[in-house]
Each structure stands twice: as C-alpha cells, then as structure tokens.
Protein backbone atom coordinates (compact mmCIF):
# COMPACT_ATOMS: atom_id res chain seq x y z
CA UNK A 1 104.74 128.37 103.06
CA UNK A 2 105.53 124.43 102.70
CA UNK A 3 109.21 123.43 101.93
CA UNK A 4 108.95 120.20 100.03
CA UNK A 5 112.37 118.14 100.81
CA UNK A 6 113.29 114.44 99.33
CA UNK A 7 115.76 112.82 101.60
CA UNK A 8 117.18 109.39 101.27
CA UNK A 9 119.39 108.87 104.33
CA UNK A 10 121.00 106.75 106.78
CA UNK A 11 121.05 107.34 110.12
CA UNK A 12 122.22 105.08 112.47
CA UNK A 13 122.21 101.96 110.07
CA UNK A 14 118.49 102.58 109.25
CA UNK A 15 117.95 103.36 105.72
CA UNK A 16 114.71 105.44 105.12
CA UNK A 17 113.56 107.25 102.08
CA UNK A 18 110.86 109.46 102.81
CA UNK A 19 109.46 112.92 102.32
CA UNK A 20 109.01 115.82 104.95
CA UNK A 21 106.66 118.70 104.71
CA UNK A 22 107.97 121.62 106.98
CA UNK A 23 106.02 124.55 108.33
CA UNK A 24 107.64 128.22 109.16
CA UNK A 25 106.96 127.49 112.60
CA UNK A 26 109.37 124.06 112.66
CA UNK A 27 106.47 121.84 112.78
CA UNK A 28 107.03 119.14 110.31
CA UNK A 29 105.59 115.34 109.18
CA UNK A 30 107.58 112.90 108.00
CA UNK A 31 106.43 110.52 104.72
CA UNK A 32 107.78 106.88 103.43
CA UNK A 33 106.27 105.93 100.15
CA UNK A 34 105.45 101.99 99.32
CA UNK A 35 104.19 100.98 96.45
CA UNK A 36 101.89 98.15 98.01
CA UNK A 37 100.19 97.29 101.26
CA UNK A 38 102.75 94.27 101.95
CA UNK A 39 105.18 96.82 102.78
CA UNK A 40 103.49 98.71 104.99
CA UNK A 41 104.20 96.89 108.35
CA UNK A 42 107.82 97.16 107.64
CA UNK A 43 107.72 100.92 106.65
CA UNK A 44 105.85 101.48 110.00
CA UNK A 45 108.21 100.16 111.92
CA UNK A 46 111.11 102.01 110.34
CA UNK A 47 109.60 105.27 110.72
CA UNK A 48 108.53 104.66 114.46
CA UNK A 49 112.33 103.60 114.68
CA UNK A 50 113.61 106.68 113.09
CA UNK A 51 110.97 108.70 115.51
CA UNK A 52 112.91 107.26 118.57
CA UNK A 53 116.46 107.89 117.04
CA UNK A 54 115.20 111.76 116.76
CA UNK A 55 113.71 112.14 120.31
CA UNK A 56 116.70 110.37 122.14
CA UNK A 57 119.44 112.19 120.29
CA UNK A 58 120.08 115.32 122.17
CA UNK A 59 122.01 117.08 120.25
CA UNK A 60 119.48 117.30 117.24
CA UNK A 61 117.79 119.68 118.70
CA UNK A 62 114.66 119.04 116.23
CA UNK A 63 110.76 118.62 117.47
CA UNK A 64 109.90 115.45 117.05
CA UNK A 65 107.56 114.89 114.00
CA UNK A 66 103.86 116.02 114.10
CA UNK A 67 102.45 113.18 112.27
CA UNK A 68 104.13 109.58 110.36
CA UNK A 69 102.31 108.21 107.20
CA UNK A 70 103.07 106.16 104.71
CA UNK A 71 102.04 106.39 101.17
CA UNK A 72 100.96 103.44 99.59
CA UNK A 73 100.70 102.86 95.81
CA UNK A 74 98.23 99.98 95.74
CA UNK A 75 95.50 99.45 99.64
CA UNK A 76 92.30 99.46 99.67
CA UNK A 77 91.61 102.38 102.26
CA UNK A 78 92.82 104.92 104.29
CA UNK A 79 93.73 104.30 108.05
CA UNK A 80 95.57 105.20 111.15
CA UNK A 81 97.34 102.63 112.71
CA UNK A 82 97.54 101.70 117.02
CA UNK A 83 100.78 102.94 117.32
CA UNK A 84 99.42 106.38 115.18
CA UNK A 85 100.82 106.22 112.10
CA UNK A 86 98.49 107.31 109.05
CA UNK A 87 98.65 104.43 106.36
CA UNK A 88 97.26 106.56 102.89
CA UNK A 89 96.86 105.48 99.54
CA UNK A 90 97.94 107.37 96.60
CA UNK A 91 95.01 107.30 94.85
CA UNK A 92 93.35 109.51 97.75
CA UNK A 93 95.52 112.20 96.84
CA UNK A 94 94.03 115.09 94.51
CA UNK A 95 95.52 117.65 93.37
C-alpha cells in the first residue's frame, strides 16, 4: 500500500514543499512540484540539498530517498538529469 503525504517544511533554513510516496518496506521518493521549466534548476538543487541534510544527520535514522523528481506544470519532455534527478511533466501523468 502507498501512503500519500503533503509536507511543506523547513529544515535547516531550506524551505521545500514536496510530496513523498512511501512503501511498507520504508522505501520512499521524494517529489517538488513547479509549475514551469524555469524553475526546475532551482528545485533540483533544493532537493539534492535536502538529500544531503538527510544522509548526514545521524540521528534521523531514515534511508535516504530512492528516487528525486520534480513535477513540472509546463516542459516539453521527460528527463533524468546528471546528478539523477527525474525532471517529469504533468501532462505525462495518467490516471
């Protein structure tokens, strides 16, 4: 079963608002949503930042996350960037 969570947070100074999708077995992704592609360098770099924040605190005690995306509202196509972060637009998604 999926658990479907909506976080807007601050950790550290570093605002994010994203989505996770969690798996039974603690596996989990982590989502920021943009509504167009000029965004999407800066949302990459925040959640790479808030990937490092996660692995070097200790006392989390959380896996880091399986995947990073971003959802965009308005690209062109569908693409994972060098540093492995899926960049997907909305209008891929189906239901």
């Amino acid at each position: 079963m999926l658990l479907l969570k909506f976080f807007s947070i601050i950790f550290d100074y570093l605002e994010i608002k994203w989505q996770t999708r969690e798996l039974k077995d603690g596996r989990w992704g982590c989502f920021e949503i943009k509504l167009s592609e000029d965004k999407v360098p800066e949302a990459i770099q925040t959640l790479l930042s808030f990937k490092e924040k996660i692995i070097e605190n200790e006392k989390m005690k959380v896996r880091p996350p399986s995947f990073l995306a971003v959802l965009v509202g308005r690209t062109s196509y569908m693409r994972t960037t060098p540093e492995g972060v899926h960049v997907i637009p909305i209008t891929s998604l189906t239901a």
